[in-house]
Protein backbone atom coordinates (compact mmCIF):
# COMPACT_ATOMS: atom_id res chain seq x y z
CA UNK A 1 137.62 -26.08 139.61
CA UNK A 2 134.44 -25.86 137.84
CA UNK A 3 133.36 -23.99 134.79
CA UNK A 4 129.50 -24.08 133.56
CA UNK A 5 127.77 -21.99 130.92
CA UNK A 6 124.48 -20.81 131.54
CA UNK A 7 121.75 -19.62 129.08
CA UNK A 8 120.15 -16.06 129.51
CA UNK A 9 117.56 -17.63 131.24
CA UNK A 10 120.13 -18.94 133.87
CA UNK A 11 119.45 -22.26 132.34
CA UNK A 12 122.75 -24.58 132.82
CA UNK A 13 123.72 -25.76 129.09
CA UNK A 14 127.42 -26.96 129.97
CA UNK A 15 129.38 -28.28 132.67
CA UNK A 16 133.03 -28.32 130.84
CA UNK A 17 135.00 -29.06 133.70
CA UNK A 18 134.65 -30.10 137.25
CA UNK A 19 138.27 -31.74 138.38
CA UNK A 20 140.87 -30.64 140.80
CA UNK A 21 144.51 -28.91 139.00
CA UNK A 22 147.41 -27.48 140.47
CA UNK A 23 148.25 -23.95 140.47
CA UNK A 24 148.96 -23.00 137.33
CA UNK A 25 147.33 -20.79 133.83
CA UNK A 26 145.06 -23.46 131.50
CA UNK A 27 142.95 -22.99 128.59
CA UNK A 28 139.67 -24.42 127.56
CA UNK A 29 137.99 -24.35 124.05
CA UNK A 30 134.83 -24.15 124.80
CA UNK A 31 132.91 -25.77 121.55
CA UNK A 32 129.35 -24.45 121.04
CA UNK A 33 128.09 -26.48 118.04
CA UNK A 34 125.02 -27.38 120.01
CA UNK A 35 123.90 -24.00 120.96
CA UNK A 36 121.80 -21.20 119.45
CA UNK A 37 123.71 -17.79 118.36
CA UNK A 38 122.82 -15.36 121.57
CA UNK A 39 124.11 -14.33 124.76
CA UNK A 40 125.69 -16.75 127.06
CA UNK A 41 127.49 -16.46 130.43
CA UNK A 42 130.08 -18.87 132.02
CA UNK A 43 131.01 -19.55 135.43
CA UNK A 44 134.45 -20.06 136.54
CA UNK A 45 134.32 -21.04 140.38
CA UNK A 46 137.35 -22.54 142.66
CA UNK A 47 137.95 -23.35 146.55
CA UNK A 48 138.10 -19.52 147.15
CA UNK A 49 137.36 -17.69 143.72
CA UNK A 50 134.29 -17.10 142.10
CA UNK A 51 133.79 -14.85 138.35
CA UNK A 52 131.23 -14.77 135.82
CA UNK A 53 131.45 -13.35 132.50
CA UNK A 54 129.18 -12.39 129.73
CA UNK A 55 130.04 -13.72 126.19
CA UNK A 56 128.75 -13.88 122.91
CA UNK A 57 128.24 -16.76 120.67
CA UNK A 58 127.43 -15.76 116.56
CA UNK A 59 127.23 -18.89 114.32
């Protein structure tokens, strides 16, 4: 499993996880005191799933 967030420029800013789990639901807090406010998008990507979503980060 992998999970990235990219920029708006398509610029990778985080890899917050790359590791192998069992089937299963899991939840990640995703901590963005390093970024800008703006628009973001994160990758979620496994052995036969891909999805990318648009989210939106206001300090």
């Amino acid at each position: 499993v992998e999970l990235k967030v990219f920029d708006i420029n398509g610029k990778e800013v985080g890899n917050l996880v790359n590791s192998e789990f069992s089937a299963g639901e899991y939840e990640y807090t995703f901590n963005g005191s390093n970024l800008t406010s703006g628009i973001y998008f994160y990758t979620l990507k496994t052995n036969n799933f891909s999805e990318t979503k648009k989210m939106t980060l206001i300090k």
